[in-house]
Protein backbone atom coordinates (compact mmCIF):
# COMPACT_ATOMS: atom_id res chain seq x y z
CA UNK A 1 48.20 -252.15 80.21
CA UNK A 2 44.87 -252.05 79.31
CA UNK A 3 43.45 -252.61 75.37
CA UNK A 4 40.88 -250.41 73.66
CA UNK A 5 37.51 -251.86 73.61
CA UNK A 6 35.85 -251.58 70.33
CA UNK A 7 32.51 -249.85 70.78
CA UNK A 8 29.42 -252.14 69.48
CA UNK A 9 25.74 -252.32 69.33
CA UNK A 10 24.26 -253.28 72.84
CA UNK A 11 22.95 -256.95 72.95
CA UNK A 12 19.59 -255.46 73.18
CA UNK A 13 19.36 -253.69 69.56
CA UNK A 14 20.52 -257.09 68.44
CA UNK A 15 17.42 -259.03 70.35
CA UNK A 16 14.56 -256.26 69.40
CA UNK A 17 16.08 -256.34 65.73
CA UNK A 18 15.58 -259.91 66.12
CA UNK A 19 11.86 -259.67 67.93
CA UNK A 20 11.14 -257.59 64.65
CA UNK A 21 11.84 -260.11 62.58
CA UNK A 22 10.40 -262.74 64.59
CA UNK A 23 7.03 -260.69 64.19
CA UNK A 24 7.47 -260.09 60.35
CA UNK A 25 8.13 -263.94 59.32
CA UNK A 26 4.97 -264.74 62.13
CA UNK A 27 3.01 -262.70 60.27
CA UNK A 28 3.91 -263.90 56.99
CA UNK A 29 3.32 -267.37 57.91
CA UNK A 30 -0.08 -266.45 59.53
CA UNK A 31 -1.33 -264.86 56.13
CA UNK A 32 -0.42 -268.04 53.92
CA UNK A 33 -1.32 -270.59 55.75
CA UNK A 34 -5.38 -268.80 56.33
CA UNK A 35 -4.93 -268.46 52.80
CA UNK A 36 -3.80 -271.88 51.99
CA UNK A 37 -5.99 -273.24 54.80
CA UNK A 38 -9.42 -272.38 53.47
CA UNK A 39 -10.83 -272.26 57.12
CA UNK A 40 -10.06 -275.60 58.17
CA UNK A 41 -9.88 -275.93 61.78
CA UNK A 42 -7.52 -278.44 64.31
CA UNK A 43 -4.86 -278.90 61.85
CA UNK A 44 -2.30 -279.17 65.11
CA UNK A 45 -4.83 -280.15 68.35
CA UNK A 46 -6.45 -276.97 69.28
CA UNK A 47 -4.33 -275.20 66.71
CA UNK A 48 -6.17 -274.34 63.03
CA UNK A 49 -4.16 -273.69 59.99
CA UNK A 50 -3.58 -269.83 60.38
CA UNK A 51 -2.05 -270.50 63.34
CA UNK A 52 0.37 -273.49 62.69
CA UNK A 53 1.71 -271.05 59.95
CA UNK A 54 2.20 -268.30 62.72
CA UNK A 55 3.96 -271.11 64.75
CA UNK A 56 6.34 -271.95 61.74
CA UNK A 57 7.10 -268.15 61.00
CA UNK A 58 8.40 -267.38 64.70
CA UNK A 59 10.49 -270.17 64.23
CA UNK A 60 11.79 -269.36 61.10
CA UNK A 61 12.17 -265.76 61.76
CA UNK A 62 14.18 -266.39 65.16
CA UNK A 63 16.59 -268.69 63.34
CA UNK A 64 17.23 -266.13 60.79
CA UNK A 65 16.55 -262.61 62.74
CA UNK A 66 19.99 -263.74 64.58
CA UNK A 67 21.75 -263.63 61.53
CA UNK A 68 19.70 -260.60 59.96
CA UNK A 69 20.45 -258.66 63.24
CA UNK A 70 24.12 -259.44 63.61
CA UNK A 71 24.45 -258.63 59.95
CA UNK A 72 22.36 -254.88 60.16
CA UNK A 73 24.88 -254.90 62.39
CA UNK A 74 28.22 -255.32 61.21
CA UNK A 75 26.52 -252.91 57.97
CA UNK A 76 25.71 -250.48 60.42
CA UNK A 77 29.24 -250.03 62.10
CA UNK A 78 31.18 -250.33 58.51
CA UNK A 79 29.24 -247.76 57.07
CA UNK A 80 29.82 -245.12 59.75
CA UNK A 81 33.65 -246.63 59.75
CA UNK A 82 33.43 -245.50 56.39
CA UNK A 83 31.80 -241.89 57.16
CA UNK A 84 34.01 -241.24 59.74
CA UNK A 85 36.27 -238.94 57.90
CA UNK A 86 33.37 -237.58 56.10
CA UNK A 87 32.86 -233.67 57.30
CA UNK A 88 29.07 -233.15 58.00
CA UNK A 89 29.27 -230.11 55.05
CA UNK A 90 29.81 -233.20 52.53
CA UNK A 91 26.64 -234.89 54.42
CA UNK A 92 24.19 -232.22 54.23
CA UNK A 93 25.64 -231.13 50.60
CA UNK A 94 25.73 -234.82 49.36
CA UNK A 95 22.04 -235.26 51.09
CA UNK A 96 20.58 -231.97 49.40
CA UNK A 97 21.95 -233.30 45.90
CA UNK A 98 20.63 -236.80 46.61
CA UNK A 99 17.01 -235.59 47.04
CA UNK A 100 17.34 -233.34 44.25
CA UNK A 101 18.57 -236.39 42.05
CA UNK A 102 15.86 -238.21 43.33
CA UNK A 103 13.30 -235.82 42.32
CA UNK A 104 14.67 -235.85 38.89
CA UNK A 105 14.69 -239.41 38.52
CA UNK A 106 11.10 -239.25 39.84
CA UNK A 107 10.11 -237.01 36.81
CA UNK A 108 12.73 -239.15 34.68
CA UNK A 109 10.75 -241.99 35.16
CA UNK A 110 7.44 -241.38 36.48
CA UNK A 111 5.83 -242.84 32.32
CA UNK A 112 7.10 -246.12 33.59
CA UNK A 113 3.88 -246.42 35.61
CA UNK A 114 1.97 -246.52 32.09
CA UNK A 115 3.10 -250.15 31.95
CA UNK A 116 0.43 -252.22 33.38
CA UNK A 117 2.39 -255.12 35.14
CA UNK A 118 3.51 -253.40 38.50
CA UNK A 119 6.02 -255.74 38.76
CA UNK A 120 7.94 -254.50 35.62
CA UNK A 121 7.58 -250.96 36.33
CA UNK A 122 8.15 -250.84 39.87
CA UNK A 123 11.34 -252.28 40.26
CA UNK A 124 12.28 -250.45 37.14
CA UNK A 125 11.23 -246.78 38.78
CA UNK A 126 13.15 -247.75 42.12
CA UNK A 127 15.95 -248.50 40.23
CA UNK A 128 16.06 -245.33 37.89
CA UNK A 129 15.80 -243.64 41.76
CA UNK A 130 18.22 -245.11 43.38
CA UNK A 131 20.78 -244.35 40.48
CA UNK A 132 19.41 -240.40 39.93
CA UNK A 133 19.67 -240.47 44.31
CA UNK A 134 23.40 -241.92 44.07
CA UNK A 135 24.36 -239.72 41.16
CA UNK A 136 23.02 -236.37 42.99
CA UNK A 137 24.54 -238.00 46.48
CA UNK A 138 28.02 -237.97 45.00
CA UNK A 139 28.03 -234.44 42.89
CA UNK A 140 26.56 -232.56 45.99
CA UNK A 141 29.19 -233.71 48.11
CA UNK A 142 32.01 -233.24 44.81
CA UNK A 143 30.17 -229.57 44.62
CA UNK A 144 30.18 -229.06 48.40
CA UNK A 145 30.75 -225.31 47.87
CA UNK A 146 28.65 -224.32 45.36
CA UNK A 147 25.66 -226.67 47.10
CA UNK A 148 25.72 -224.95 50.60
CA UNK A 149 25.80 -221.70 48.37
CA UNK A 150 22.74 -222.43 46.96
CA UNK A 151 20.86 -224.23 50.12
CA UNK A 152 23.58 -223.73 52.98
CA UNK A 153 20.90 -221.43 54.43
CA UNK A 154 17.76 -223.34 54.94
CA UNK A 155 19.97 -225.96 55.48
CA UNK A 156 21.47 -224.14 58.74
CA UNK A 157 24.84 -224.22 57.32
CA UNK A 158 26.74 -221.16 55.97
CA UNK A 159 29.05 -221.99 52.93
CA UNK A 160 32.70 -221.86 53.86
CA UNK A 161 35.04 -219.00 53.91
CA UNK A 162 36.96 -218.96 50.28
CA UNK A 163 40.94 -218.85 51.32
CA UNK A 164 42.73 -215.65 50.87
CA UNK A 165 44.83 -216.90 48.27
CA UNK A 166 41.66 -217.96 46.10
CA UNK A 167 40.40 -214.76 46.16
CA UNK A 168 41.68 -212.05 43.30
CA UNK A 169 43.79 -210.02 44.61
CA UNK A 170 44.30 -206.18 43.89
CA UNK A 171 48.31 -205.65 43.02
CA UNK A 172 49.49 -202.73 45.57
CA UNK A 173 52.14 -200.63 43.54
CA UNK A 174 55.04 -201.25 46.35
CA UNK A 175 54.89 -204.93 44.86
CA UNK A 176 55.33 -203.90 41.19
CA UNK A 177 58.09 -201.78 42.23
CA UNK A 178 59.82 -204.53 44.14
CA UNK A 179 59.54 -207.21 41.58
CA UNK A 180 59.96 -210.35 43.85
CA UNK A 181 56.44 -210.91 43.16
CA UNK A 182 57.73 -212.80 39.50
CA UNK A 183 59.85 -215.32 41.57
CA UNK A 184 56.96 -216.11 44.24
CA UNK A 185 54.25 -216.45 41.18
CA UNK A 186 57.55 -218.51 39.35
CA UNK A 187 57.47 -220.42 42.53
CA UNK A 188 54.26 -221.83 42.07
CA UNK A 189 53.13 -219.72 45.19
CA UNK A 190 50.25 -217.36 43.52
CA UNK A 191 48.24 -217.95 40.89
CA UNK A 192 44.73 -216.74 39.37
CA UNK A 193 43.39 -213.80 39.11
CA UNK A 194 45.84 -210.94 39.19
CA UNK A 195 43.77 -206.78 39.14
CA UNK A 196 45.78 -203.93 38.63
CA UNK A 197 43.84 -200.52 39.54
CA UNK A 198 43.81 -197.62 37.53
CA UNK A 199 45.19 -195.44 40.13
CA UNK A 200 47.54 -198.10 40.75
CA UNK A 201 48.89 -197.70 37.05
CA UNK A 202 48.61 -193.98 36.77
CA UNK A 203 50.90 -193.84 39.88
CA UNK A 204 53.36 -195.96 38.15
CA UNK A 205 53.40 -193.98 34.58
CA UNK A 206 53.95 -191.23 36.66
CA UNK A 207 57.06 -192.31 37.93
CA UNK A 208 58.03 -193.75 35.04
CA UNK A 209 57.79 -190.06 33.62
CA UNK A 210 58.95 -188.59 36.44
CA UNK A 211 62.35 -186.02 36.19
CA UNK A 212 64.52 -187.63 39.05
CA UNK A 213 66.29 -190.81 37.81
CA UNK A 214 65.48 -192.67 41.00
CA UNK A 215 61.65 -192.31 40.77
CA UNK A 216 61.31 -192.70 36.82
CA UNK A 217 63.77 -196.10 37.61
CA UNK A 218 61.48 -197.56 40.22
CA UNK A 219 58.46 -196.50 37.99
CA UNK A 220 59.87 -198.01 34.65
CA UNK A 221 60.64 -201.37 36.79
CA UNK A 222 56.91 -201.77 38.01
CA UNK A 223 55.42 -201.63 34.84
CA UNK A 224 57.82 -203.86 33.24
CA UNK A 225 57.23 -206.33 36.65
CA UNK A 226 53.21 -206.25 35.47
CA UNK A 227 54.12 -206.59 31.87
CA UNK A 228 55.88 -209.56 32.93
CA UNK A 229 53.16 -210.88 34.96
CA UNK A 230 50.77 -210.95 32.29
CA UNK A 231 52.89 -213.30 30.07
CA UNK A 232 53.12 -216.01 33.26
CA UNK A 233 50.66 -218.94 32.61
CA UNK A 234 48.57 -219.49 35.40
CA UNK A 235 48.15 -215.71 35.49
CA UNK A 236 45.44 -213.74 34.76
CA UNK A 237 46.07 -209.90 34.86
CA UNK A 238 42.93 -207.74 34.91
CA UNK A 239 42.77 -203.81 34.56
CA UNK A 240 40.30 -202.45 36.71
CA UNK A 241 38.94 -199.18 35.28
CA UNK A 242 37.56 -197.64 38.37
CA UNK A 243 38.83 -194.70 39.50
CA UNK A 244 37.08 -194.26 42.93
CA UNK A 245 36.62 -190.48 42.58
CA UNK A 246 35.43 -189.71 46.12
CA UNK A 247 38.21 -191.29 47.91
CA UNK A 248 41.83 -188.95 47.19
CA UNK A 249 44.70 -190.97 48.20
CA UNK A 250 45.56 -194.11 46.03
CA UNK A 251 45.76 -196.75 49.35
CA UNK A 252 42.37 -195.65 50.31
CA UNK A 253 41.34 -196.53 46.58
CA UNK A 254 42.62 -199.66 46.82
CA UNK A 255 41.21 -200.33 49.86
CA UNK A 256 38.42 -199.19 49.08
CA UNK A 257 38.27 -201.42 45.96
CA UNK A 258 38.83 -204.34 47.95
CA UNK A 259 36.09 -203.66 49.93
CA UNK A 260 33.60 -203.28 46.37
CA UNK A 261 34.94 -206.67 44.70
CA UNK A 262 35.15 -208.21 47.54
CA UNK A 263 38.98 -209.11 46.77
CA UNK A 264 42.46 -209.43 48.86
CA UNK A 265 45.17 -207.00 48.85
CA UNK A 266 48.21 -207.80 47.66
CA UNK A 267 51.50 -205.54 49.23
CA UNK A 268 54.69 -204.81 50.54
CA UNK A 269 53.66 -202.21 52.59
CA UNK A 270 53.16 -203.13 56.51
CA UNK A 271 51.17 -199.58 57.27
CA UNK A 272 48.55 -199.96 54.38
CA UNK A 273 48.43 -204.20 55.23
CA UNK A 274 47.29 -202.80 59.03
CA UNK A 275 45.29 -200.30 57.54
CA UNK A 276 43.25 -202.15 55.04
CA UNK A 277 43.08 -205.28 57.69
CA UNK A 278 41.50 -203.23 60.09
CA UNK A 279 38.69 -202.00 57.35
CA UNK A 280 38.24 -205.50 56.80
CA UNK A 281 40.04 -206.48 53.88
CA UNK A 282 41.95 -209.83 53.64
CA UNK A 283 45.60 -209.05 53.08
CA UNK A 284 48.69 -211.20 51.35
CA UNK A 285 51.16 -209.16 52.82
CA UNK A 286 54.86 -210.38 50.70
CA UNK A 287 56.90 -208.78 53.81
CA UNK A 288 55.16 -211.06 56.12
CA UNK A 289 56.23 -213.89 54.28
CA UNK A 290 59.63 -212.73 53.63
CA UNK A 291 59.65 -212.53 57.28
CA UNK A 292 58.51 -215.82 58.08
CA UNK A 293 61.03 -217.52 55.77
CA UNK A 294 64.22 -215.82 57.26
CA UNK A 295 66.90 -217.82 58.00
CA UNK A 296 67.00 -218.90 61.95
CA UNK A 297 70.48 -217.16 62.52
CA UNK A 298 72.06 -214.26 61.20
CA UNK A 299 75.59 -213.28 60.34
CA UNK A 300 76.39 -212.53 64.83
CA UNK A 301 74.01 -214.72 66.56
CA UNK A 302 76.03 -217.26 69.00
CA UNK A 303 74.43 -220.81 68.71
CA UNK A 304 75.39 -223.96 70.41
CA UNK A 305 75.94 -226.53 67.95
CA UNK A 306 76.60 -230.04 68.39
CA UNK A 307 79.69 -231.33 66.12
CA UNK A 308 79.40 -234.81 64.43
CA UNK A 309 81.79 -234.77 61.36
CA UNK A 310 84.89 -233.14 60.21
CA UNK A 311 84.78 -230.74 57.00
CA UNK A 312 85.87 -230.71 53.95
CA UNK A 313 88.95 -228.11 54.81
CA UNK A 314 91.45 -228.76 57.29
CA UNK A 315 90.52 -228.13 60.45
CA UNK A 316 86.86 -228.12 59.70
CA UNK A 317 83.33 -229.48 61.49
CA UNK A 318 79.72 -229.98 60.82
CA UNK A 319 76.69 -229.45 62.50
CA UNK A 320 73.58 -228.98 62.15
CA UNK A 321 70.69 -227.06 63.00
CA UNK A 322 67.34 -227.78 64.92
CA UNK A 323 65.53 -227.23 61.75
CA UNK A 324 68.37 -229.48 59.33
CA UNK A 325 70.58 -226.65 58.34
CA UNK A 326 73.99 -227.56 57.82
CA UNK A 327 76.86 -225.70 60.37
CA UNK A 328 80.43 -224.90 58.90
CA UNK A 329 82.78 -224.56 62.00
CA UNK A 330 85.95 -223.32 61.40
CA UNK A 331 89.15 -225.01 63.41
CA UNK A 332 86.66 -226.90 65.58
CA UNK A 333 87.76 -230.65 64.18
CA UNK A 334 89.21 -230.80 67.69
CA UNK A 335 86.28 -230.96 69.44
CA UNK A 336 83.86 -233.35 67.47
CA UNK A 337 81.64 -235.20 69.28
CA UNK A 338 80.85 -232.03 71.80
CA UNK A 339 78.18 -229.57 71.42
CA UNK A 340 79.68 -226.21 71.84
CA UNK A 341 79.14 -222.63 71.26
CA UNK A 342 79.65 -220.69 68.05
CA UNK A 343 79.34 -217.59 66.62
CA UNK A 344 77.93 -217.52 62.88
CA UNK A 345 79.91 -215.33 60.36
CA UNK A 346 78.05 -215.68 57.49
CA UNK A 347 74.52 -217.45 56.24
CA UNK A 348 74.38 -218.64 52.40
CA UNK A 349 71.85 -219.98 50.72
CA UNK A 350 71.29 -221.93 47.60
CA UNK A 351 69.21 -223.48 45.01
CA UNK A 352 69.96 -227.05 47.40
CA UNK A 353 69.18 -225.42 50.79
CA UNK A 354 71.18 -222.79 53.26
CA UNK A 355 74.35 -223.41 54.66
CA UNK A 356 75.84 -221.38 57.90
CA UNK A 357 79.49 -220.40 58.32
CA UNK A 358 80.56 -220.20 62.07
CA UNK A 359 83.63 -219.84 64.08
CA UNK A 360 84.59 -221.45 67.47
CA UNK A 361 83.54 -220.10 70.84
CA UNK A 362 82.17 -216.19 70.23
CA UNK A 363 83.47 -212.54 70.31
CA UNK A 364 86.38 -213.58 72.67
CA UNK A 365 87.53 -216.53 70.44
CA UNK A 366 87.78 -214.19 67.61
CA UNK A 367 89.75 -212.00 68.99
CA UNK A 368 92.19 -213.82 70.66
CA UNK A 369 92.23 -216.22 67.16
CA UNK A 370 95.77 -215.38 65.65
CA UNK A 371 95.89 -213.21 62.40
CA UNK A 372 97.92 -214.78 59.92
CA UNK A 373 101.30 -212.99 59.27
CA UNK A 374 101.83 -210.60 56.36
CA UNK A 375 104.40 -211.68 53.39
């Protein structure tokens, strides 16, 4: 079985890293020895000063531009080790805020070059850069959002699409009336900004007033739903005053509203969800959830479950699920240790999870199961 090669630097980066440093001590040597030299010639046979010193420097710098190469390096591959998990939004957004710190510590600093001695103030203005540079480096790419808003353009990236469930969402009146919405936002589910539109709450005073018991119940029960909503923390329930005159019908207001504030639409209703999707509004559709977190049987379905344990009653075995959830089979102790079919009776569910009821072997089974006799 073959291993996985780590990727490195070619041996030829390290060798011209190398040559450049080679070059770099040659040249320092050359400089101080013609300065130290004074134009004295055959120091070294043919060789004068300036020369000996060039000499010296290759040597020098090919002893050490091994170990300054290999170390680049070994820097080189940590650091994008390190910025491997780093999305290129945080790059250009930390980048952007890194020049902009830098600019500011530019400013910040730039009455450190009244100090005469160079070599106070320039170390001290690199340093005031280099922390302004980190300091913008690390709040562009906390503020990744906010920082492509702002440059994400010229930058050639777009800032990224806000989730539905950040956005404020408009409160359709088939979720007032419903009420489930207190035990999802309970739930820790929703959150933020909550807007209830004025045709939305005319429609539900009207019902509310409304002669047949039915309609004024439902009405009465979503305005006490949005009167509870307000009192949740993490909640913030906003009345929008708008009444969208030129559109009649109180979907189309909502949708339309959606469409103005640039908000989601929060319902029950799967014809208005299709509707206001297709006008392109962002929908949080409670049905669609309800539907995605129905149980995996129903009271009917035949299953084939495989039996490892006996139940608590007489006669009893358990099984489970694909997904975990526990299987009550009644009078099929007799065949632990077989996976066989069953046909569920009944599907509870709890605070601690969902349990299933079943009995042995379908329809058939049932029927030809004995009734108990009558006292």
């Amino acid at each position: 079985m073959s291993k996985l090669r780590k990727v490195t630097a070619p041996y030829a980066v390290v060798e011209l890293l190398r040559l450049l440093v080679v070059v770099f001590f040659a040249g320092i040597g050359f400089e101080v020895s013609r300065s130290l030299a004074n134009g004295d010639a055959g120091v070294l046979g043919p060789f004068d000063g300036a020369a000996v010193g060039a000499i010296v420097g290759c040597g020098v710098g090919y002893v050490l531009g091994g170990v300054v190469a290999r170390t680049t390096v070994t820097v080189v591959d940590r650091t994008e080790a390190a910025l491997r998990s780093v999305s290129a939004e945080q790059l250009v957004a930390g980048g952007i805020g890194m020049v902009c710190g830098m600019v500011c510590g530019g400013v910040v600093a730039s009455p450190l070059f009244l100090i005469p001695q160079r070599f106070i103030s320039a170390p001290l203005f690199v340093f005031v850069l280099v922390v302004f540079g980190l300091l913008g480096f690390r709040l562009g790419a906390v503020r990744r959002d906010g920082m492509l808003g702002i440059f994400g353009a010229r930058a050639g990236l777009a800032p990224r699409d806000v989730a539905t469930s950040q956005l404020p969402r408009f409160v359709d009146t088939s979720v007032a009336i419903d009420g489930r919405i207190l035990d999802v936002v309970r739930a820790g589910f929703l959150h933020g900004t909550m807007l209830i539109a004025s045709p939305v709450l005319g429609e539900l005073q009207a019902l509310a007033d409304a002669g047949d018991d039915l309609r004024r119940s439902r009405g009465r029960r979503g305005l006490e739903t949005l009167e509870a909503l307000r009192r949740e923390p993490g909640v913030e329930l906003v009345v929008v005053d708008e009444q969208v005159p030129q559109v009649p019908e109180v979907d189309a207001k909502l949708v339309r509203l959606c469409l103005d504030r640039e908000a989601a639409l929060l319902t029950l209703d799967t014809n208005l969800a299709k509707a206001a999707a297709l006008a392109g509004v962002r929908v949080l559709n409670l049905h669609a959830l309800t539907l995605s977190l129905r149980p995996p049987v129903n009271a009917g379905d035949d299953v084939n479950v495989l039996l490892i344990k006996s139940g608590k009653e007489p006669g009893q075995a358990v099984g489970y699920l694909d997904d975990g959830t526990m299987v009550v089979v009644e009078h099929g102790r007799d065949q632990l240790g077989a996976e066989v079919p069953v046909r569920v009776t009944s599907v509870l569910t709890t605070a601690n999870g969902r349990m299933v009821f079943a009995a042995m072997g379908g329809g058939a089974a049932l029927e030809r199961r004995p009734r108990p006799a009558r006292s």
